[in-house]
Protein backbone atom coordinates (compact mmCIF):
# COMPACT_ATOMS: atom_id res chain seq x y z
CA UNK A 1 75.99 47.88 95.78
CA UNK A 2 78.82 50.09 95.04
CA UNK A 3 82.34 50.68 96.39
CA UNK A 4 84.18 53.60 97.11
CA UNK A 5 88.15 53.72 97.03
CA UNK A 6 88.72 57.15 99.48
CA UNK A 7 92.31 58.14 98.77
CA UNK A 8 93.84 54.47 98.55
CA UNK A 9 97.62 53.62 98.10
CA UNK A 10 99.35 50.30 98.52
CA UNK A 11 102.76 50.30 98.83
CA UNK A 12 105.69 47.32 98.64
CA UNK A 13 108.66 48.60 101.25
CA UNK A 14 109.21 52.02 100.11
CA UNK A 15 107.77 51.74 96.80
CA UNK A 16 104.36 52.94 95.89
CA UNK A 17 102.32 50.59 93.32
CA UNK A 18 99.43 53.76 93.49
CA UNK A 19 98.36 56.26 95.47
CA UNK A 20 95.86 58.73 96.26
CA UNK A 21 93.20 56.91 94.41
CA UNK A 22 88.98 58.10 94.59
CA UNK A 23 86.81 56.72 92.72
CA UNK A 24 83.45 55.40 93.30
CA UNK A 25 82.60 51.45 91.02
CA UNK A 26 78.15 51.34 90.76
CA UNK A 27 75.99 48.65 90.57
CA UNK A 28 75.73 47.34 86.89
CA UNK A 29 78.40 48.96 85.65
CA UNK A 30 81.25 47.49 84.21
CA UNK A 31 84.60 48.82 84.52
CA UNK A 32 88.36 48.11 83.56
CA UNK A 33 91.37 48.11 85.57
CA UNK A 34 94.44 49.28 82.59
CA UNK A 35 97.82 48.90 82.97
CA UNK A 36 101.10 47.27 81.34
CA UNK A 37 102.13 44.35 83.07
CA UNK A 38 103.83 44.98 86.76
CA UNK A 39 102.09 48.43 86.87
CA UNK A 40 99.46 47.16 89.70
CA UNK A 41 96.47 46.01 88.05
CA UNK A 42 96.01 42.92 90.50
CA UNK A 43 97.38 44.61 93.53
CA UNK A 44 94.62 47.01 92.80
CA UNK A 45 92.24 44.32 92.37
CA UNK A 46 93.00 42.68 95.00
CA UNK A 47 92.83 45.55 97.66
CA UNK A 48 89.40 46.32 95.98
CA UNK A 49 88.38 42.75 97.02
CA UNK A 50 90.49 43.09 101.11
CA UNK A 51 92.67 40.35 100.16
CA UNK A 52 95.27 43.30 100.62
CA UNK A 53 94.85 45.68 103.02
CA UNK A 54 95.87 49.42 102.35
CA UNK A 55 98.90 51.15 103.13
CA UNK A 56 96.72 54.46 103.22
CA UNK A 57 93.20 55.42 102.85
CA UNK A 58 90.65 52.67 102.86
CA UNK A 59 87.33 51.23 100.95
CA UNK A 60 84.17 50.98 101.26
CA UNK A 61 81.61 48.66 100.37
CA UNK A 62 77.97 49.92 100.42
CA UNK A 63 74.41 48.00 100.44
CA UNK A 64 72.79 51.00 100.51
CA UNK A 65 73.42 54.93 100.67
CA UNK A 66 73.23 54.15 104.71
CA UNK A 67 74.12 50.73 104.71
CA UNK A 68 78.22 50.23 104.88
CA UNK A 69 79.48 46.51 105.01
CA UNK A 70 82.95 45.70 106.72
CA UNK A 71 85.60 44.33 104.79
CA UNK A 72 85.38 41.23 106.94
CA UNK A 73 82.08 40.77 105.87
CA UNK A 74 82.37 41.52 102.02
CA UNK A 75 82.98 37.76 100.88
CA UNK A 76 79.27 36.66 100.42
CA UNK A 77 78.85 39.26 98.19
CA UNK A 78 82.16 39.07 96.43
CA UNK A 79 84.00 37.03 94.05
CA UNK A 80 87.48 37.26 92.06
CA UNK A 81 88.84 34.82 89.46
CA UNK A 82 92.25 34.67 88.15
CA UNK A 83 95.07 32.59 86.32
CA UNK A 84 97.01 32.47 89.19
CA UNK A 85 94.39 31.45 91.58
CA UNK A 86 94.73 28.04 92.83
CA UNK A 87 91.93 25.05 92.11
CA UNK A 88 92.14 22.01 94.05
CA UNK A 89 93.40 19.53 91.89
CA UNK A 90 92.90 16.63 93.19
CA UNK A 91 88.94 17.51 93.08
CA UNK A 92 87.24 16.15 89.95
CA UNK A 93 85.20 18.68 87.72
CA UNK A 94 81.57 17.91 89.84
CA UNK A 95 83.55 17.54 93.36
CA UNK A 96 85.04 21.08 92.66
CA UNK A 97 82.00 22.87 91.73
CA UNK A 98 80.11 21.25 94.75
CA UNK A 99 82.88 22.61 96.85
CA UNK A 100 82.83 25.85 95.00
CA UNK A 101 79.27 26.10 95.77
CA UNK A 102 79.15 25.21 99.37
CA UNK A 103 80.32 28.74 99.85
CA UNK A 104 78.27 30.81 97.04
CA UNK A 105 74.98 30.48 96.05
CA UNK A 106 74.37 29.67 92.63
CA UNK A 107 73.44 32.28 90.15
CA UNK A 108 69.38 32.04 89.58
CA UNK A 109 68.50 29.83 86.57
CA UNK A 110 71.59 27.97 86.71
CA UNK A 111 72.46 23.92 88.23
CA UNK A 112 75.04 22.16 87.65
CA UNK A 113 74.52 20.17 84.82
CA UNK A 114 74.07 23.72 83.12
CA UNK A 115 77.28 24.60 84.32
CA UNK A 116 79.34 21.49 83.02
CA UNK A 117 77.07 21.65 79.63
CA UNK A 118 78.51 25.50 79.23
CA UNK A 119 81.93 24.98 79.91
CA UNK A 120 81.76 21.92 77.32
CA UNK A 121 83.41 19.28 79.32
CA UNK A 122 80.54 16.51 80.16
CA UNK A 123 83.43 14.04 78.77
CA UNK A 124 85.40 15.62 82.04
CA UNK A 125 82.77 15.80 84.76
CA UNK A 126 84.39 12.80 86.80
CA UNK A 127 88.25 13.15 85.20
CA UNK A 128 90.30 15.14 88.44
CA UNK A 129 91.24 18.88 87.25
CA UNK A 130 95.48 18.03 87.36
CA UNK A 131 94.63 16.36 84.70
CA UNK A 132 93.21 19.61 82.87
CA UNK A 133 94.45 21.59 80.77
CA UNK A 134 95.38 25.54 81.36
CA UNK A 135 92.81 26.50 78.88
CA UNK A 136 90.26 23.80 80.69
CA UNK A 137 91.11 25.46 84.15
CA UNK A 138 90.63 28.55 83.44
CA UNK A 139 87.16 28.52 81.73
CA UNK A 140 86.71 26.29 85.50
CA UNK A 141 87.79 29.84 87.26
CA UNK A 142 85.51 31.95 85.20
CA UNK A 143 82.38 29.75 85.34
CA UNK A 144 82.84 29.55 89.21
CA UNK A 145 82.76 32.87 89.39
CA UNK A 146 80.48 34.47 86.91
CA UNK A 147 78.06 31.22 87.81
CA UNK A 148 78.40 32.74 91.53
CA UNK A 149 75.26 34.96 92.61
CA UNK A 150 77.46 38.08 94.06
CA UNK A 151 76.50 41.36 93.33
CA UNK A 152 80.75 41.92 92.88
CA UNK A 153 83.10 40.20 90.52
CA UNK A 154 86.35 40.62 90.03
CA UNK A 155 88.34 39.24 86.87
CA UNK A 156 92.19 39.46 86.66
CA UNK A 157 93.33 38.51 83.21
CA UNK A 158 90.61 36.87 82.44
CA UNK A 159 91.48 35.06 78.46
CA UNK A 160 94.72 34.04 80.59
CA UNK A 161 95.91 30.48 79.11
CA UNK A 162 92.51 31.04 76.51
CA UNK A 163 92.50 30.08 72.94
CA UNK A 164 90.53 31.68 70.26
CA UNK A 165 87.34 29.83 70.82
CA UNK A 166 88.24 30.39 74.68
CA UNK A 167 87.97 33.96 74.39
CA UNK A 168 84.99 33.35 72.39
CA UNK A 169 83.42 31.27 75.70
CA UNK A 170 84.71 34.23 77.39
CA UNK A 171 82.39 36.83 76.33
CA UNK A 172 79.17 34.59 75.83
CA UNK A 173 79.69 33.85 79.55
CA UNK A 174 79.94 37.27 80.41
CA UNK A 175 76.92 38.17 78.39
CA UNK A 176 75.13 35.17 79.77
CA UNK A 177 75.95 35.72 83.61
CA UNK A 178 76.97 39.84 83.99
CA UNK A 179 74.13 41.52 83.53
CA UNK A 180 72.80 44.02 86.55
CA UNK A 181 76.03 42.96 88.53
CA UNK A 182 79.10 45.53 89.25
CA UNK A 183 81.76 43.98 87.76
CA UNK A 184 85.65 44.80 87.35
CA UNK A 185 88.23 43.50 84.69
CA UNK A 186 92.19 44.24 85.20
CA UNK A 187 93.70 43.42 81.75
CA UNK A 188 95.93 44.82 79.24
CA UNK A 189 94.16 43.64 76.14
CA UNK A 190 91.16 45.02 74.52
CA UNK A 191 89.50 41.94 73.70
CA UNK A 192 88.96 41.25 77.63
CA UNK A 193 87.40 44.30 77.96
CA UNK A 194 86.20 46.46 75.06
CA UNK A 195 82.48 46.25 76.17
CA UNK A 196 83.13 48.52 79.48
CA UNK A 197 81.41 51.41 80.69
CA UNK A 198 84.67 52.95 82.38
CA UNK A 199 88.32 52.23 82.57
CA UNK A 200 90.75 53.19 85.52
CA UNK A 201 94.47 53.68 84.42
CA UNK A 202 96.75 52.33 87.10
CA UNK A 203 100.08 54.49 85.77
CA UNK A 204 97.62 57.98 86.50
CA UNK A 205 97.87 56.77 90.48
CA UNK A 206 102.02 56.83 90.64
């Protein structure tokens, strides 16, 4: 799987967040998306995964050298987490992941008692996620995610609302779950992302 970004911009009115963007992201590879805060890291991110659309130039998702997939049809293969992402919160713990996983297969090797026992919160399995903390909800986003079998994932700020032992969690679950999958970190701090192959600077695309 890789995807292709052929001379992308997005643009707010009359202002340009980046333009004139090519660059090609390959299968188990991992790359960051750099950038101080407000320079277009998610807006990136989010074109990548065509919940934006582009104000020029377009991208292209690829099965195979021949094989092109229509941004309409990229969800079963892609997933993003981020802090600003909604849950449901009326959902308990097990009611969200079943939901969750109604929609994405589960990554091979994986259930969901394995899931609850990794994100440390059997005590929580049956307690509804308003009740959660940030730090509890986010480690929720990531696990749905990186627990989803997508060849793509996409993670915006990913030790968002994450203590130290969070961001500990943080990379065991990407060492546990990222391996031969493309996947693509926006972030500003090192610690989220220190272990990629490549990093794209957002403020080289103004």
């Amino acid at each position: 799987m890789t995807i292709t970004l052929h001379n992308l911009g997005r643009r707010f009115d009359q202002q340009w967040i980046f333009r004139n963007i090519n660059y090609t992201f390959s299968s188990s590879k991992k790359y960051a998306i750099l950038g101080p805060n407000g320079s277009g890291k998610s807006t990136l991110l989010k074109t990548i995964a065509g919940q934006l659309s582009a104000s020029e130039g377009r991208v292209a998702y690829l099965r195979s050298a021949d094989r092109e997939i229509h941004v309409d049809d990229i969800y079963p293969y892609l997933v993003f987490a981020a802090p600003y992402m909604e849950l449901i919160e009326e959902f308990t713990l097990t009611e969200m992941i079943d939901f969750h996983f109604k929609f994405k297969s589960m990554l091979e090797g994986f259930d969901k008692p394995a899931i609850i026992a990794h994100l440390a919160m059997e005590d929580a399995s049956h307690k509804q996620i308003k009740y959660f903390s940030s730090g509890m909800k986010q480690r929720l986003k990531l696990a749905l995610a990186c627990f989803s079998a997508s060849a793509i994932l996409l993670l915006d700020e990913p030790t968002s609302n994450l203590d130290v032992e969070g961001e500990k969690w943080y990379r065991d679950l990407i060492d546990r779950t990222c391996a031969n999958r493309l996947l693509i970190i926006g972030s500003n701090q090192e610690k989220e992302y220190d272990f990629c192959d490549e990093f794209i600077r957002v403020m080289d695309y103004k």
